[in-house]
Protein backbone atom coordinates (compact mmCIF):
# COMPACT_ATOMS: atom_id res chain seq x y z
CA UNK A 1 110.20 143.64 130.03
CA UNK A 2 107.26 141.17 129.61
CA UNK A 3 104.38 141.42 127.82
CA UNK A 4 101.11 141.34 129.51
CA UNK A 5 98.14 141.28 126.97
CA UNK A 6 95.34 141.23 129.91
CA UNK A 7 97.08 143.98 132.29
CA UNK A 8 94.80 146.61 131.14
CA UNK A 9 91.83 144.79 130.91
CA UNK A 10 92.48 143.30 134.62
CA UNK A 11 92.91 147.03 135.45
CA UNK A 12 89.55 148.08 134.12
CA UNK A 13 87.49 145.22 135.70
CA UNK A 14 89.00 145.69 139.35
CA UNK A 15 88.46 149.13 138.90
CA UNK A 16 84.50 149.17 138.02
CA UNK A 17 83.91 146.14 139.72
CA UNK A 18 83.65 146.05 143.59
CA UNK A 19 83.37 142.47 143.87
CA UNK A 20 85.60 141.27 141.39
CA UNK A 21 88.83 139.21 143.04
CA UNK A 22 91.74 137.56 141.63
CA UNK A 23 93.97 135.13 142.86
CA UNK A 24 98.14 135.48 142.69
CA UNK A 25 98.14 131.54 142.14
CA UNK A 26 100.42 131.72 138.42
CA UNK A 27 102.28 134.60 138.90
CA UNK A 28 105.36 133.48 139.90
CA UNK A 29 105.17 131.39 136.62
CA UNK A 30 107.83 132.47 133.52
CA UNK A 31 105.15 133.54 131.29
CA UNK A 32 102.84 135.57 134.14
CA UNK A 33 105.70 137.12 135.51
CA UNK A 34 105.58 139.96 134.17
CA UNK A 35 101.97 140.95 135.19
CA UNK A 36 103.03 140.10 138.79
CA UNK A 37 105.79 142.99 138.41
CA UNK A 38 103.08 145.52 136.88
CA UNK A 39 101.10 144.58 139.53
CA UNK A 40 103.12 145.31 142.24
CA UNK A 41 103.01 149.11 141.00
CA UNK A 42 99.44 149.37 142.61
CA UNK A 43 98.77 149.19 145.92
CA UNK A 44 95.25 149.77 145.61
CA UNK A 45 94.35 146.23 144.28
CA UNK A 46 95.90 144.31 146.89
CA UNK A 47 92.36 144.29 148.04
CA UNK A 48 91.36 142.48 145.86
CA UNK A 49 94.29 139.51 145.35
CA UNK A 50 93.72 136.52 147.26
CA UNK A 51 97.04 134.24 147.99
CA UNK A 52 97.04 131.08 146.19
CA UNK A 53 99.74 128.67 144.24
CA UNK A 54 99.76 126.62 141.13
CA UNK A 55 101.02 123.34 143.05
CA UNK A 56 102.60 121.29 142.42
CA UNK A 57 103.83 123.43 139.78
CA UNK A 58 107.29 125.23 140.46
CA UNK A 59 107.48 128.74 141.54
CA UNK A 60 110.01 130.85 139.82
CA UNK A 61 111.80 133.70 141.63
CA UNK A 62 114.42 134.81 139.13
CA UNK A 63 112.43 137.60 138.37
CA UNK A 64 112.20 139.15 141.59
CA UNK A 65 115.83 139.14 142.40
CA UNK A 66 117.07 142.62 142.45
CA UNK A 67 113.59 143.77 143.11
CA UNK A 68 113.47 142.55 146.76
CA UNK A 69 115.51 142.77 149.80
CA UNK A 70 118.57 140.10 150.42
CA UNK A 71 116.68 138.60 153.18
CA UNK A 72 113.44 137.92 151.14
CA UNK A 73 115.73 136.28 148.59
CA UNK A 74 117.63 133.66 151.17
CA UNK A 75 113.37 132.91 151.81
CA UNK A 76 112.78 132.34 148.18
CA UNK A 77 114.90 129.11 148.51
CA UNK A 78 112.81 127.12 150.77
CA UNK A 79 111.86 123.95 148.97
CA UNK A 80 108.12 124.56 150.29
CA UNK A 81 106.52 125.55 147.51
CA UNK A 82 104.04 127.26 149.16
CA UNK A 83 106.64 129.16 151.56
CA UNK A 84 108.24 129.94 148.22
CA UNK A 85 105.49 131.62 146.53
CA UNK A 86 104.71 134.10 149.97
CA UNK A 87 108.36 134.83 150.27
CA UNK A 88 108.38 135.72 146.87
CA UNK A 89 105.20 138.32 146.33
CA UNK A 90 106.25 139.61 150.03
CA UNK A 91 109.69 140.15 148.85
CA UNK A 92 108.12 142.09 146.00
CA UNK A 93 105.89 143.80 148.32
CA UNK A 94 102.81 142.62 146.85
CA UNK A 95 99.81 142.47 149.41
CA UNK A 96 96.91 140.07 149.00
CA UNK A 97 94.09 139.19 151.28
CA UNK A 98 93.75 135.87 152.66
CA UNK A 99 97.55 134.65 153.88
CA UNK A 100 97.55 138.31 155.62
CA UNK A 101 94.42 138.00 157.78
CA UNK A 102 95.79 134.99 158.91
CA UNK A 103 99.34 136.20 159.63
CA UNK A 104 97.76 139.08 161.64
CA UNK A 105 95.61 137.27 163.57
CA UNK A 106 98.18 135.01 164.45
CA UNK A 107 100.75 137.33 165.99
């Protein structure tokens, strides 16, 4: 699996902090990959991830193939970049704050 040197520290912080937020912007990057994956294991921070992207860098979703539903993977090949990176943390059923106020509002 990947190593994460700042997963427990993250932990700790949006744990004692209340108005501590972090954006999902270089997850979907090779070497942050693997702290999107731990991440995923706790629902109770998705209050506290905002959506974002590293554009124009890529987004990689080799990762989260065999972790997400076959229809979240056919999304993952968009060339949007953007589109990309919200099928991808979807797929992996990772929430985040901003991208879902605006879906809800919008349907």
């Amino acid at each position: 699996m990947f190593w994460e040197k700042f997963y427990a520290t993250f932990l700790d912080l949006a744990s004692s902090c209340p108005n501590l937020y972090s954006d999902i912007s270089a997850l979907s990057l090779p070497n942050r990959m693997g702290m999107l994956l731990r991440l995923r294991r706790h629902p109770a921070l998705r209050r506290k991830l905002l959506f974002g992207t590293d554009y124009p860098l890529r987004v990689f979703c080799w990762a989260g193939y065999g972790r997400m539903e076959r229809s979240a993977q056919e999304e993952t090949k968009t060339t949007n970049r953007f589109d990309r990176q919200y099928a991808l943390c979807r797929g992996l059923s990772m929430g985040f704050r901003s991208i879902d106020d605006v879906v809800e509002s919008v349907r």
